[in-house]
N, C-alpha and C. Protein backbone atom coordinates (compact mmCIF):
# COMPACT_ATOMS: atom_id res chain seq x y z
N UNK A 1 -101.05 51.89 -84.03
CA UNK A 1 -101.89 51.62 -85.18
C UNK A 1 -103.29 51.27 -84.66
N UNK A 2 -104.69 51.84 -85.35
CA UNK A 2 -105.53 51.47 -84.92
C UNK A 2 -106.07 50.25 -85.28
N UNK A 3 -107.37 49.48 -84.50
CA UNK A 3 -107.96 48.27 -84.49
C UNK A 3 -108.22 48.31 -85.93
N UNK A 4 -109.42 48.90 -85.89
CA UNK A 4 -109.53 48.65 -87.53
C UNK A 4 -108.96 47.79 -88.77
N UNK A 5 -107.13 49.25 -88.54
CA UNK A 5 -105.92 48.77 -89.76
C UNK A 5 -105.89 47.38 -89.43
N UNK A 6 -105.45 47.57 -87.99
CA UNK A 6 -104.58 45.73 -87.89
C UNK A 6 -106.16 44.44 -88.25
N UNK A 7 -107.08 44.98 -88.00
CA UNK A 7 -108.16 43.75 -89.02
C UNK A 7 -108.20 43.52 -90.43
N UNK A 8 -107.95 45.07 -90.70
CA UNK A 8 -108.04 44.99 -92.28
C UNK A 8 -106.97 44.20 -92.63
N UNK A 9 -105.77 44.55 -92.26
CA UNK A 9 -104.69 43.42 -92.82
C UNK A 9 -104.99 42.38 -92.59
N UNK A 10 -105.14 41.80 -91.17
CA UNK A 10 -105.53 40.22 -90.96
C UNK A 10 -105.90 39.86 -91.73
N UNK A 11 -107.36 40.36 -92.07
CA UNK A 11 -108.15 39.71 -92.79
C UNK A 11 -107.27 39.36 -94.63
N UNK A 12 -106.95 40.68 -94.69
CA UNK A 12 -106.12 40.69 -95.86
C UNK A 12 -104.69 39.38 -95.61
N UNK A 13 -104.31 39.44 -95.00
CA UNK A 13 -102.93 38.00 -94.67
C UNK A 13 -103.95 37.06 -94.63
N UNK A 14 -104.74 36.69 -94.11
CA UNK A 14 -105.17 35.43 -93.77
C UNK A 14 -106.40 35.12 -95.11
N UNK A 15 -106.31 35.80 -96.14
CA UNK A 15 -107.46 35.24 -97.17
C UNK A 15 -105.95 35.43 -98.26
N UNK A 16 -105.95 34.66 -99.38
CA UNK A 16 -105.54 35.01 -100.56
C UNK A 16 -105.51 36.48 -101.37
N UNK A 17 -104.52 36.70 -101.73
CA UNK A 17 -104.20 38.16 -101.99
C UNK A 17 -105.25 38.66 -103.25
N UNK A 18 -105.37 37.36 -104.06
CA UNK A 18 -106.61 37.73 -104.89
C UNK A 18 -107.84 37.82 -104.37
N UNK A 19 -108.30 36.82 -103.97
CA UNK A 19 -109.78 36.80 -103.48
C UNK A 19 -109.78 38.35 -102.12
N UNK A 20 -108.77 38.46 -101.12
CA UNK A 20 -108.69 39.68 -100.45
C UNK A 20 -108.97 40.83 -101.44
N UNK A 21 -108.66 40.85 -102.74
CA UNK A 21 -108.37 42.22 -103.22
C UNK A 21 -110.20 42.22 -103.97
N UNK A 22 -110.77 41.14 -104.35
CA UNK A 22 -111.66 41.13 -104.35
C UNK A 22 -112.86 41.63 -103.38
N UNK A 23 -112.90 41.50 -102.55
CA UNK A 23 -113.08 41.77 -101.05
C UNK A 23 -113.09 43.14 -100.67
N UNK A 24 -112.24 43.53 -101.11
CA UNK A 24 -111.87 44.84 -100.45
C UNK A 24 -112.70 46.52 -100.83
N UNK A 25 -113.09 47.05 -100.19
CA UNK A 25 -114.21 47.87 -100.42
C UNK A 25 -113.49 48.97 -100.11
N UNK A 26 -114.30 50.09 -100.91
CA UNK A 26 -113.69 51.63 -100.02
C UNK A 26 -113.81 51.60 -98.84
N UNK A 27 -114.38 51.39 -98.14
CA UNK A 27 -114.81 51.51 -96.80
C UNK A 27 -113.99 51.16 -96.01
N UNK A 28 -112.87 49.70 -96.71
CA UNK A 28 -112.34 49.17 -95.71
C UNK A 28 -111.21 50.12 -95.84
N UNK A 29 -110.72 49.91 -97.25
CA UNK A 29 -109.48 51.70 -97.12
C UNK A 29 -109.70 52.54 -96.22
N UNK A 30 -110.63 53.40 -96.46
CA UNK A 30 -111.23 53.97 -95.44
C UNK A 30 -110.65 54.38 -94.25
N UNK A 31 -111.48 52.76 -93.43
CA UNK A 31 -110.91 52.71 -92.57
C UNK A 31 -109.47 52.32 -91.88
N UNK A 32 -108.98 51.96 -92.96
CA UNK A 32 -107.52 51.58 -92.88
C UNK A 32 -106.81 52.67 -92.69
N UNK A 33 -107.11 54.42 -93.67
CA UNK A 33 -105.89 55.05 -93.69
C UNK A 33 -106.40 56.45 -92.86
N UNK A 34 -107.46 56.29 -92.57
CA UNK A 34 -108.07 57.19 -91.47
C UNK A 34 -107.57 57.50 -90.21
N UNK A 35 -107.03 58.26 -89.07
CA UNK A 35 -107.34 58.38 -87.93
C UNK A 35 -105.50 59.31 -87.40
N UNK A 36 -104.67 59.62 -88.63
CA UNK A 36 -103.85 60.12 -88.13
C UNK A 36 -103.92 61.46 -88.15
N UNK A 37 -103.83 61.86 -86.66
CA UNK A 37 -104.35 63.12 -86.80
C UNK A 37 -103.07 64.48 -86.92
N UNK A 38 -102.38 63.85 -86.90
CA UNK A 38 -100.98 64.98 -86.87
C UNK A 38 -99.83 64.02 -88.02
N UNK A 39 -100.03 65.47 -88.73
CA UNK A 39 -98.85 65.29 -90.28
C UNK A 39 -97.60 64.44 -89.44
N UNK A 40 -97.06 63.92 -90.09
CA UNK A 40 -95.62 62.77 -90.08
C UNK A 40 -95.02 63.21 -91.08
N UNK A 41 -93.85 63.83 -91.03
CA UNK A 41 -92.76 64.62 -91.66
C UNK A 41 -91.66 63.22 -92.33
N UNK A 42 -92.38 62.83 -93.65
CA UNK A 42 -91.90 61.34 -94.47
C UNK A 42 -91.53 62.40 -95.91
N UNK A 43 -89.80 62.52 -96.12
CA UNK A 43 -89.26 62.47 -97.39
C UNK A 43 -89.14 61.01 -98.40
N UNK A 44 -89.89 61.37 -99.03
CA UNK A 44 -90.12 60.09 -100.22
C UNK A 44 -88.60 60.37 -100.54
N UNK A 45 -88.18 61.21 -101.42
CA UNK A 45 -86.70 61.34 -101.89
C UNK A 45 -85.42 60.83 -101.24
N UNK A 46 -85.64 60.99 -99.80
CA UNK A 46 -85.03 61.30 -99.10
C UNK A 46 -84.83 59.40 -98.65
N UNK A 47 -86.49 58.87 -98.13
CA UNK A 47 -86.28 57.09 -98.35
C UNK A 47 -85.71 56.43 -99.33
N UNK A 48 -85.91 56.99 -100.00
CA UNK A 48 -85.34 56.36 -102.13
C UNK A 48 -83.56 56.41 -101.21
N UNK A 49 -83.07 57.82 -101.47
CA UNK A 49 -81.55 57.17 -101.28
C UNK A 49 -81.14 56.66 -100.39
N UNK A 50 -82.06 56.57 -98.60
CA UNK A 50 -81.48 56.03 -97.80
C UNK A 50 -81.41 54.62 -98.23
N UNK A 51 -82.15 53.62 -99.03
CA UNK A 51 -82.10 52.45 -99.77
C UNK A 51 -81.05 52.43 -100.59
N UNK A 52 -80.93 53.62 -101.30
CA UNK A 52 -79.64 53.34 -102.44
C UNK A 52 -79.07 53.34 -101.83
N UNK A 53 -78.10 54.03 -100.76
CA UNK A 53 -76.99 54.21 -99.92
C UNK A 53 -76.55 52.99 -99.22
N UNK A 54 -78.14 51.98 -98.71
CA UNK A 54 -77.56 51.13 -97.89
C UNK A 54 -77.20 49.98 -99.30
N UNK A 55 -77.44 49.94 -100.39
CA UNK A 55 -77.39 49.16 -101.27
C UNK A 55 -75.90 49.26 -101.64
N UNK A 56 -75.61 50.36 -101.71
CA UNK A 56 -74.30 50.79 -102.37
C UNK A 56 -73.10 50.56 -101.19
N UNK A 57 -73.39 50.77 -100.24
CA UNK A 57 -72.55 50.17 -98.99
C UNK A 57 -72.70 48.51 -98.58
N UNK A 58 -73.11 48.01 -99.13
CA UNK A 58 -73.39 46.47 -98.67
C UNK A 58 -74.06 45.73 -99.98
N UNK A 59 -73.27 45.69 -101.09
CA UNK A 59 -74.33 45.40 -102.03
C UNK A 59 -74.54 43.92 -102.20
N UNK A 60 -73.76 43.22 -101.10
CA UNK A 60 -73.71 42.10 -101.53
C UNK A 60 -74.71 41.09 -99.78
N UNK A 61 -74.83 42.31 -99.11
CA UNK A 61 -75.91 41.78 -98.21
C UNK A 61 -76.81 40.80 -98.48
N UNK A 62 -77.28 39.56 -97.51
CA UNK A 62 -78.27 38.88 -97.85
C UNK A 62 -79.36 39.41 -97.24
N UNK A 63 -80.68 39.27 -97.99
CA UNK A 63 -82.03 39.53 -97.60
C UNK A 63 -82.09 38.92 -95.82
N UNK A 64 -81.91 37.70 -96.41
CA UNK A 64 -82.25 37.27 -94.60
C UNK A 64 -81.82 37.79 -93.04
N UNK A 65 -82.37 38.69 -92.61
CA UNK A 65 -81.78 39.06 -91.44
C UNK A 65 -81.12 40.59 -91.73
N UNK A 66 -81.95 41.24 -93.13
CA UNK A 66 -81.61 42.34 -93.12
C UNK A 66 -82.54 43.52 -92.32
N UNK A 67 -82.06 44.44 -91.89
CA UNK A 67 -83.61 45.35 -91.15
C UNK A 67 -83.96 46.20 -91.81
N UNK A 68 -84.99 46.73 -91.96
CA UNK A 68 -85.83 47.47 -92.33
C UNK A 68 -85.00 48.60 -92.55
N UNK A 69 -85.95 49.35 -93.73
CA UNK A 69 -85.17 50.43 -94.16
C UNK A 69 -85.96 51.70 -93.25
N UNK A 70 -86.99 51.50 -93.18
CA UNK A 70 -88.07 52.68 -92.84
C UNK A 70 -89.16 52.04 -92.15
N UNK A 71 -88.13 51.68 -90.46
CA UNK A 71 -89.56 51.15 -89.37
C UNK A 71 -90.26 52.44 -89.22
N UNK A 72 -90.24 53.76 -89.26
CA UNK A 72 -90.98 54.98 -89.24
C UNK A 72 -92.35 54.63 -90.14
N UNK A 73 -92.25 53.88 -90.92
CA UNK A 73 -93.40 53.78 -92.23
C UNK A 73 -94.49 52.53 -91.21
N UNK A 74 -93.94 51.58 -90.55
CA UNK A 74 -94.98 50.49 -89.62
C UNK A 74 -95.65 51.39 -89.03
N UNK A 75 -95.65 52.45 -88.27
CA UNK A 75 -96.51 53.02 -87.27
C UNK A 75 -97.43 53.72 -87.63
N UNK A 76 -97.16 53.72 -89.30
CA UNK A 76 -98.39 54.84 -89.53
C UNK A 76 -99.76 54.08 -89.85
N UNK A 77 -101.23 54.73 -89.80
CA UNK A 77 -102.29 53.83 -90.36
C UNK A 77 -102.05 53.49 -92.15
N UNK A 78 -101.99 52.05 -92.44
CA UNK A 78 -101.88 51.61 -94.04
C UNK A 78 -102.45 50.40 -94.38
N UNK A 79 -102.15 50.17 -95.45
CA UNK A 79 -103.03 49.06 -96.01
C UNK A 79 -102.19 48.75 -97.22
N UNK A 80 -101.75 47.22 -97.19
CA UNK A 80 -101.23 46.39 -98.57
C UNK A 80 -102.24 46.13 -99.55
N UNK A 81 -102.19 46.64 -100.71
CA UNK A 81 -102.97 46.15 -101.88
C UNK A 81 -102.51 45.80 -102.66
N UNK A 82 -103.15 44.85 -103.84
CA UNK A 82 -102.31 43.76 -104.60
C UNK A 82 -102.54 45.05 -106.06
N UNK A 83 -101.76 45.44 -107.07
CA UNK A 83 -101.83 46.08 -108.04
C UNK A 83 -100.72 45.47 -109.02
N UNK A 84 -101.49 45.08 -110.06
CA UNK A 84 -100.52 43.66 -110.70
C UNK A 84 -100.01 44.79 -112.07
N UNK A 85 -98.78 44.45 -112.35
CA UNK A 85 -97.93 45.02 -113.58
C UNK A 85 -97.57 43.91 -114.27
N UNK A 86 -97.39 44.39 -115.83
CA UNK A 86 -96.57 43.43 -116.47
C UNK A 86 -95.32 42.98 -116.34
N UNK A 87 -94.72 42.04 -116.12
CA UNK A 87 -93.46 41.65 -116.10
C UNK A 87 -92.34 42.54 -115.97
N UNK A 88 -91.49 42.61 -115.91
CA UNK A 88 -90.21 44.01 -115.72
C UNK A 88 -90.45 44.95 -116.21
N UNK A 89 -91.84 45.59 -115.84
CA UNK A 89 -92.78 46.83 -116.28
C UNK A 89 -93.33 47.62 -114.77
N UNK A 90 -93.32 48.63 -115.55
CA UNK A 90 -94.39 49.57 -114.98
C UNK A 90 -95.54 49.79 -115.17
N UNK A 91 -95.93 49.03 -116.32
CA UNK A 91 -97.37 49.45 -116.97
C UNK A 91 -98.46 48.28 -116.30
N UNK A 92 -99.21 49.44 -115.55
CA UNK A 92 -100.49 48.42 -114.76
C UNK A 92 -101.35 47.63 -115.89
N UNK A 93 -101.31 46.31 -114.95
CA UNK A 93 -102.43 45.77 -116.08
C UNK A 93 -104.01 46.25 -116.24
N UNK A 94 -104.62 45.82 -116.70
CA UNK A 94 -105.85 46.50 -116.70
C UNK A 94 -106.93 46.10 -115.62
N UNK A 95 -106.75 44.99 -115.28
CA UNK A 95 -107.90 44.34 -114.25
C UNK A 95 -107.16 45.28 -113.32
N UNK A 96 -106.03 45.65 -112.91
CA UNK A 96 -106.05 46.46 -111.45
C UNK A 96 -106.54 47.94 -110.85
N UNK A 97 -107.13 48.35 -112.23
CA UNK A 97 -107.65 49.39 -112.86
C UNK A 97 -109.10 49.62 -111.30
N UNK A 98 -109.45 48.70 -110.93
CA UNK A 98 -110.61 48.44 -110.39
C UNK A 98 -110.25 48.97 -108.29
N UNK A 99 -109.12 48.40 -108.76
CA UNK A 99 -108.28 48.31 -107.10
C UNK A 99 -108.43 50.09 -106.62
N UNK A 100 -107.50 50.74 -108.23
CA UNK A 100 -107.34 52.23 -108.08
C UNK A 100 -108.45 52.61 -107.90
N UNK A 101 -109.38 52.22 -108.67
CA UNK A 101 -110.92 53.11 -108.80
C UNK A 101 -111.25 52.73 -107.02
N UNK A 102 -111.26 52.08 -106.70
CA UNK A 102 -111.71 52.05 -105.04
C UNK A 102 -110.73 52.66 -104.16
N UNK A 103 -109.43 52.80 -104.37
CA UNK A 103 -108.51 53.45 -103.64
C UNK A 103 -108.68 54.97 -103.94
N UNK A 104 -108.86 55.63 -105.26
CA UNK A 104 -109.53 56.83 -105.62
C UNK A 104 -111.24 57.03 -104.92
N UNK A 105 -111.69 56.15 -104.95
CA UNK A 105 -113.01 56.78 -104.36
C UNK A 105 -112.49 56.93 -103.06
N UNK A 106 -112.13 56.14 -101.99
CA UNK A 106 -111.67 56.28 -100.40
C UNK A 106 -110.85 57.98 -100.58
N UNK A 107 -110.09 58.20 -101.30
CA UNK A 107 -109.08 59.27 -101.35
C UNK A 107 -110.22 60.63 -101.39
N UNK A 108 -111.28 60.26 -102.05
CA UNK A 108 -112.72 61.30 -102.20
C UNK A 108 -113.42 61.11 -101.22
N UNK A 109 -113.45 60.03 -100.05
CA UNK A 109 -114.50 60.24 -98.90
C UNK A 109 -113.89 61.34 -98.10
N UNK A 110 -114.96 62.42 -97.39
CA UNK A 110 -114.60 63.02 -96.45
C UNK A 110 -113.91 63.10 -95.28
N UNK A 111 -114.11 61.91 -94.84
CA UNK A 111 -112.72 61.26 -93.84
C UNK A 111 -111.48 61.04 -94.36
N UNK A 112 -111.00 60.78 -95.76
CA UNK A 112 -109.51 61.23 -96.07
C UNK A 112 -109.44 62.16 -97.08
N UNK A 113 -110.70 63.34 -96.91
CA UNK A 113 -110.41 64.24 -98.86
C UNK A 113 -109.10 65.23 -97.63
N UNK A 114 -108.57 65.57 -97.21
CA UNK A 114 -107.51 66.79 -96.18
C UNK A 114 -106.31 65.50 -95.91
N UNK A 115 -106.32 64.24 -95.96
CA UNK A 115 -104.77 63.26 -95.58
C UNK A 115 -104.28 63.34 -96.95
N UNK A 116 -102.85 63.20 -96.89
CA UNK A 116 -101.64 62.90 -97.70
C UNK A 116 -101.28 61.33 -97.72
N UNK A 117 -101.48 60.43 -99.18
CA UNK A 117 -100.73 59.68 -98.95
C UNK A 117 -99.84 59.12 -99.53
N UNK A 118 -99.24 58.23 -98.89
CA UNK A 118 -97.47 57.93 -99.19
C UNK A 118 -97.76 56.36 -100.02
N UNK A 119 -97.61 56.39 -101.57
CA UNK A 119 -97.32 55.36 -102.13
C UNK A 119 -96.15 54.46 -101.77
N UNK A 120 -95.79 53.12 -101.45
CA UNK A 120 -94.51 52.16 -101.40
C UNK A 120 -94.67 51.45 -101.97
N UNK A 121 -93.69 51.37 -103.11
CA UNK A 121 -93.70 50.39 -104.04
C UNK A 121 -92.65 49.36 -103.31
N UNK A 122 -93.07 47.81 -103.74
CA UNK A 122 -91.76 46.65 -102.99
C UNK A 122 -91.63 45.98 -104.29
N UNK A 123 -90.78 45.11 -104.05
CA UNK A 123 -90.45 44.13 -104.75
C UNK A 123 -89.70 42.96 -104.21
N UNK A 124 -90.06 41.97 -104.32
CA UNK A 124 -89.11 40.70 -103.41
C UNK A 124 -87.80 40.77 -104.11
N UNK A 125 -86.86 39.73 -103.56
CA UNK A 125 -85.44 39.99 -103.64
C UNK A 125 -84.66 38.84 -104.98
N UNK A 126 -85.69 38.94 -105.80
CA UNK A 126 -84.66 37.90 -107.24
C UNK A 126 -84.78 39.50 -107.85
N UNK A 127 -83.57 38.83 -108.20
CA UNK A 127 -82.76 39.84 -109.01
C UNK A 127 -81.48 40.75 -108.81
N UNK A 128 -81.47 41.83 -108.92
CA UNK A 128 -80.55 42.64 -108.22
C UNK A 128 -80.90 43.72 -107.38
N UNK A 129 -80.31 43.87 -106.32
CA UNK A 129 -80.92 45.08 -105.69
C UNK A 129 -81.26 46.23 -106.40
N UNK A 130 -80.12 47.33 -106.96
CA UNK A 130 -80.72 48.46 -107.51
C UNK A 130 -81.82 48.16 -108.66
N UNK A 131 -81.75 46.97 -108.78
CA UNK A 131 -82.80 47.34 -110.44
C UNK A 131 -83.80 47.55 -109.87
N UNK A 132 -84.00 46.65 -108.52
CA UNK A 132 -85.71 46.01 -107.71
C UNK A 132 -85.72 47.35 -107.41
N UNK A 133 -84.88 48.27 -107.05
CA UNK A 133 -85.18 49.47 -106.07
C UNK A 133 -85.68 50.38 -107.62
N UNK A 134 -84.95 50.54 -108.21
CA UNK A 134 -85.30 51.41 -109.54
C UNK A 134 -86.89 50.88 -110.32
N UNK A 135 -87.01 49.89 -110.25
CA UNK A 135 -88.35 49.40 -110.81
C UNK A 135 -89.49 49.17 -110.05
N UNK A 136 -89.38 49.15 -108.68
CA UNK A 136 -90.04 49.64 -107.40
C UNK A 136 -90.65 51.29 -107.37
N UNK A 137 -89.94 52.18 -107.63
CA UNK A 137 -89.77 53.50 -107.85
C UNK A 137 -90.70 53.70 -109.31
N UNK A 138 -90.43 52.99 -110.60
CA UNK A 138 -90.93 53.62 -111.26
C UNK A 138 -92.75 52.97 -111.18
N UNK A 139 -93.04 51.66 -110.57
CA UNK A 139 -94.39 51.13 -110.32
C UNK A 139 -94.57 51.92 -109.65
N UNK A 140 -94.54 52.82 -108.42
CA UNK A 140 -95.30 53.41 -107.30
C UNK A 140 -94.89 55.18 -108.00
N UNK A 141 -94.24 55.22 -108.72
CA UNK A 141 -95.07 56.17 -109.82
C UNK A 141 -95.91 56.11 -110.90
N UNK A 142 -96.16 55.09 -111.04
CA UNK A 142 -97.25 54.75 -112.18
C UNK A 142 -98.19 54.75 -111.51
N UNK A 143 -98.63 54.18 -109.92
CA UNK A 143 -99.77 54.42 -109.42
C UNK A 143 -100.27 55.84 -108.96
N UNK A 144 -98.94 56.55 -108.54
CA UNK A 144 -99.29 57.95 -108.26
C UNK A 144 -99.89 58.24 -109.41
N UNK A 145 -99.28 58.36 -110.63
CA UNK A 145 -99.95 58.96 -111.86
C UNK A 145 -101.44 58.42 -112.69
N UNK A 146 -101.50 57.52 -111.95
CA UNK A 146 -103.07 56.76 -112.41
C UNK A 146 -103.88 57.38 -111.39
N UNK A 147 -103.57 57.70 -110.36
CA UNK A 147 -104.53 58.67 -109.50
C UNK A 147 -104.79 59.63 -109.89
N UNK A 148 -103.15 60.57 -109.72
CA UNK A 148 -103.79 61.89 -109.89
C UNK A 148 -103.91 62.32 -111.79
N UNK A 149 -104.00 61.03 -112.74
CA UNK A 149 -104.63 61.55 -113.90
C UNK A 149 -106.08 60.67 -114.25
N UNK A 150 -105.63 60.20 -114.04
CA UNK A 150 -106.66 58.73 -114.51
C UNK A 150 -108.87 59.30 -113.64
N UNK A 151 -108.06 59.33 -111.94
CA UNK A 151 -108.71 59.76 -111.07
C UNK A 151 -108.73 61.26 -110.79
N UNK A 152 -108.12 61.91 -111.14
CA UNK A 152 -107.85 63.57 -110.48
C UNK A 152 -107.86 63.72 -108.84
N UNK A 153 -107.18 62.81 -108.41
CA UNK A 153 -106.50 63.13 -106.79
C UNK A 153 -105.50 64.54 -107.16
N UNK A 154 -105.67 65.21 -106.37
CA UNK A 154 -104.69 66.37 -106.74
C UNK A 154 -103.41 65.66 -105.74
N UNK A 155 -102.49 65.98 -106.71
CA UNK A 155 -100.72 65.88 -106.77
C UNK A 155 -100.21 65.81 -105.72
N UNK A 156 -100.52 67.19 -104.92
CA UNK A 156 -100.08 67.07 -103.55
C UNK A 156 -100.18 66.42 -102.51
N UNK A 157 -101.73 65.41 -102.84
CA UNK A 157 -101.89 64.36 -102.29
C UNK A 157 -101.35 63.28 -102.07
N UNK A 158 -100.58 63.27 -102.88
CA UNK A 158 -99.65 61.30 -103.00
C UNK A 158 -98.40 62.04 -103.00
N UNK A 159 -98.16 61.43 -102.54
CA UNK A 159 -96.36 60.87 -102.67
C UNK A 159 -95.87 59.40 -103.04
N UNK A 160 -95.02 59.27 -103.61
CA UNK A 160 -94.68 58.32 -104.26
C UNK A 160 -92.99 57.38 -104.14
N UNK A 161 -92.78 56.89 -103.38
CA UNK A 161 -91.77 56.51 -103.46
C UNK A 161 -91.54 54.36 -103.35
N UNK A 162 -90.11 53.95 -103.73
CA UNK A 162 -90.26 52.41 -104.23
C UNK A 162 -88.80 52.13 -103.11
N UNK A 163 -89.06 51.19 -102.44
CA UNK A 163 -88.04 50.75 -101.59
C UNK A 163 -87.29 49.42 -102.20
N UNK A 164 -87.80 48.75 -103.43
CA UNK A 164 -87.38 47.54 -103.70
C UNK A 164 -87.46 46.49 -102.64
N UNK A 165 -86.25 45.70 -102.50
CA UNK A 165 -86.26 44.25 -101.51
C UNK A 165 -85.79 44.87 -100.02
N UNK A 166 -85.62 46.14 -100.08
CA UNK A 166 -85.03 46.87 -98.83
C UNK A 166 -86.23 46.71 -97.30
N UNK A 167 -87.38 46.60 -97.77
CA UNK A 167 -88.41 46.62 -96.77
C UNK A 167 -89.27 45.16 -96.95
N UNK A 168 -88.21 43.97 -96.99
CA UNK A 168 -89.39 42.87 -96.86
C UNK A 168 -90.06 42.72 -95.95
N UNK A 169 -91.45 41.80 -96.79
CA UNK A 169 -92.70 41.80 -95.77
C UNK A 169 -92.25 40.27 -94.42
N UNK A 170 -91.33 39.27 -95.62
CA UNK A 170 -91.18 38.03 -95.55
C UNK A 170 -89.72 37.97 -95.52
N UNK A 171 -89.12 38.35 -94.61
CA UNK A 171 -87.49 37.82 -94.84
C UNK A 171 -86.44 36.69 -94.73
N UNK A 172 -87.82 36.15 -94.40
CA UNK A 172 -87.53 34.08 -94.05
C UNK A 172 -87.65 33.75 -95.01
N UNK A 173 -88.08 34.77 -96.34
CA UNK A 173 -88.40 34.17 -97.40
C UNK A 173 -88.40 34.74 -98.67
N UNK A 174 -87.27 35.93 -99.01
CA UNK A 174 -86.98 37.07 -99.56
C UNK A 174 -87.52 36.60 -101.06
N UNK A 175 -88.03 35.60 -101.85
CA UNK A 175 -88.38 36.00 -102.72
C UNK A 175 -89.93 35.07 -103.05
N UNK A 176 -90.56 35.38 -101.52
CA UNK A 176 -92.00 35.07 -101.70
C UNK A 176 -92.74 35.95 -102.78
N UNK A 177 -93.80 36.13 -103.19
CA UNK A 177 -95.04 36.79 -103.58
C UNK A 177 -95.31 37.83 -102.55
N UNK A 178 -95.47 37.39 -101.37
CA UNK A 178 -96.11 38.69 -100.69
C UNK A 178 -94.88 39.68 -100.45
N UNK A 179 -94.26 39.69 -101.20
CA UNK A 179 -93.17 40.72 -100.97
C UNK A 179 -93.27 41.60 -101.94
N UNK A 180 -94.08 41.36 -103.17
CA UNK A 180 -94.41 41.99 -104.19
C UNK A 180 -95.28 42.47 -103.97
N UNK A 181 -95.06 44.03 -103.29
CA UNK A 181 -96.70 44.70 -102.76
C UNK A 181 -96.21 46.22 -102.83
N UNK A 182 -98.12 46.46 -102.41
CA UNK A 182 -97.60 48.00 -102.63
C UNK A 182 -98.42 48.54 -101.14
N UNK A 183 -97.77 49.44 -100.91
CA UNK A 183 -98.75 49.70 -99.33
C UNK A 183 -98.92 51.15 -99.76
N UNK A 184 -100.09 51.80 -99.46
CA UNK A 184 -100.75 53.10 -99.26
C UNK A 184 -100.73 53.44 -97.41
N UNK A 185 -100.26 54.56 -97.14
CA UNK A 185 -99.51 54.85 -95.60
C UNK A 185 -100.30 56.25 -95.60
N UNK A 186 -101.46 56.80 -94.64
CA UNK A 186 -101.59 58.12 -94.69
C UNK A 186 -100.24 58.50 -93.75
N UNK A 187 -100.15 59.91 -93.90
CA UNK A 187 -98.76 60.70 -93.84
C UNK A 187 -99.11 61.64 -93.06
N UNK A 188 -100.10 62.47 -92.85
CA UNK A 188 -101.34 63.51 -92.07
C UNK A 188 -102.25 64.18 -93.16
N UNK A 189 -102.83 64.71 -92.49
CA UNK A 189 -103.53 66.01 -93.27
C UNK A 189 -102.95 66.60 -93.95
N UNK A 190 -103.49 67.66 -94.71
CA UNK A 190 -102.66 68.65 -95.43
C UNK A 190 -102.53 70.20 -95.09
């Protein structure tokens, strides 16, 4: 991962997720999802059931000390942004409206108009697994679709997929806040 990403997050972990999202400029996207230069062969479909599968084989697993569903997804250049929904919804609120509009302009700079990228929707771990994974899935399609309609990112650009509590950020602490995130992952060029 380059210098850059790992500042941008710092900076992003170490300030408040609001005031960070405040903060946050195209530029720093930017430079966050910039610099992979060879496509990474990532089935969104294909992550979705490896989550259901491990859900459905262990459904009664605890968060703590579970591993990752998709360490393949850490290595790529990304960036956590805060994009707030209503309650056991999909429907973005409106102040986050502002987040997209800067994540859509970065998607239009010339340094990422040719990358693909990979929406992850999370969700911390109250509740039940499949729902978090199913309502994970349908938020990180609501952002795909606020791009490519809202913004006109063309389609082929995003991918979209929701891991639920399967990929905590915090597993010392499965139903923190910062587990409720969404990460943008470039994937390669196109």
């Amino acid at each position: 991962m380059k210098i850059t990403t790992l500042l941008t997050l710092a900076m992003i972990a170490a300030a408040s997720q609001a005031s960070a999202q405040g903060k946050l400029t195209t530029d720093d996207i930017v430079d966050s999802l910039r610099g992979l230069e060879t496509a990474v062969e990532i089935n969104a479909p294909a992550l979705y059931q490896r989550a259901l599968d491990r859900i459905k084989q262990a459904p009664g697993q605890t968060p703590v000390g579970r591993p990752s569903i998709a360490e393949e997804l850490n290595k790529l250049p990304q960036l956590t942004v805060e994009i707030q929904f209503h309650l056991d919804s999909a429907v973005i609120q409106p102040q986050s409206y502002k987040a997209l509009g800067r994540i859509a302009d970065a998607l239009w700079h010339p340094y990422l108009l040719e990358y693909r990228i990979l929406v992850v929707g999370h969700t911390d771990a109250s509740g039940k697994r499949e729902y978090n994974l199913k309502l994970s899935q349908r938020r990180a399609d609501a952002i795909r679709e606020a791009l490519t309609t809202t913004f006109r990112i063309p389609g082929r650009r995003v991918v979209a997929v929701g891991l639920g509590e399967e990929q905590l950020q915090d597993a010392a602490n499965p139903r923190a806040a910062v587990n409720r995130r969404v990460q943008l992952i470039a994937i390669g060029k196109l």
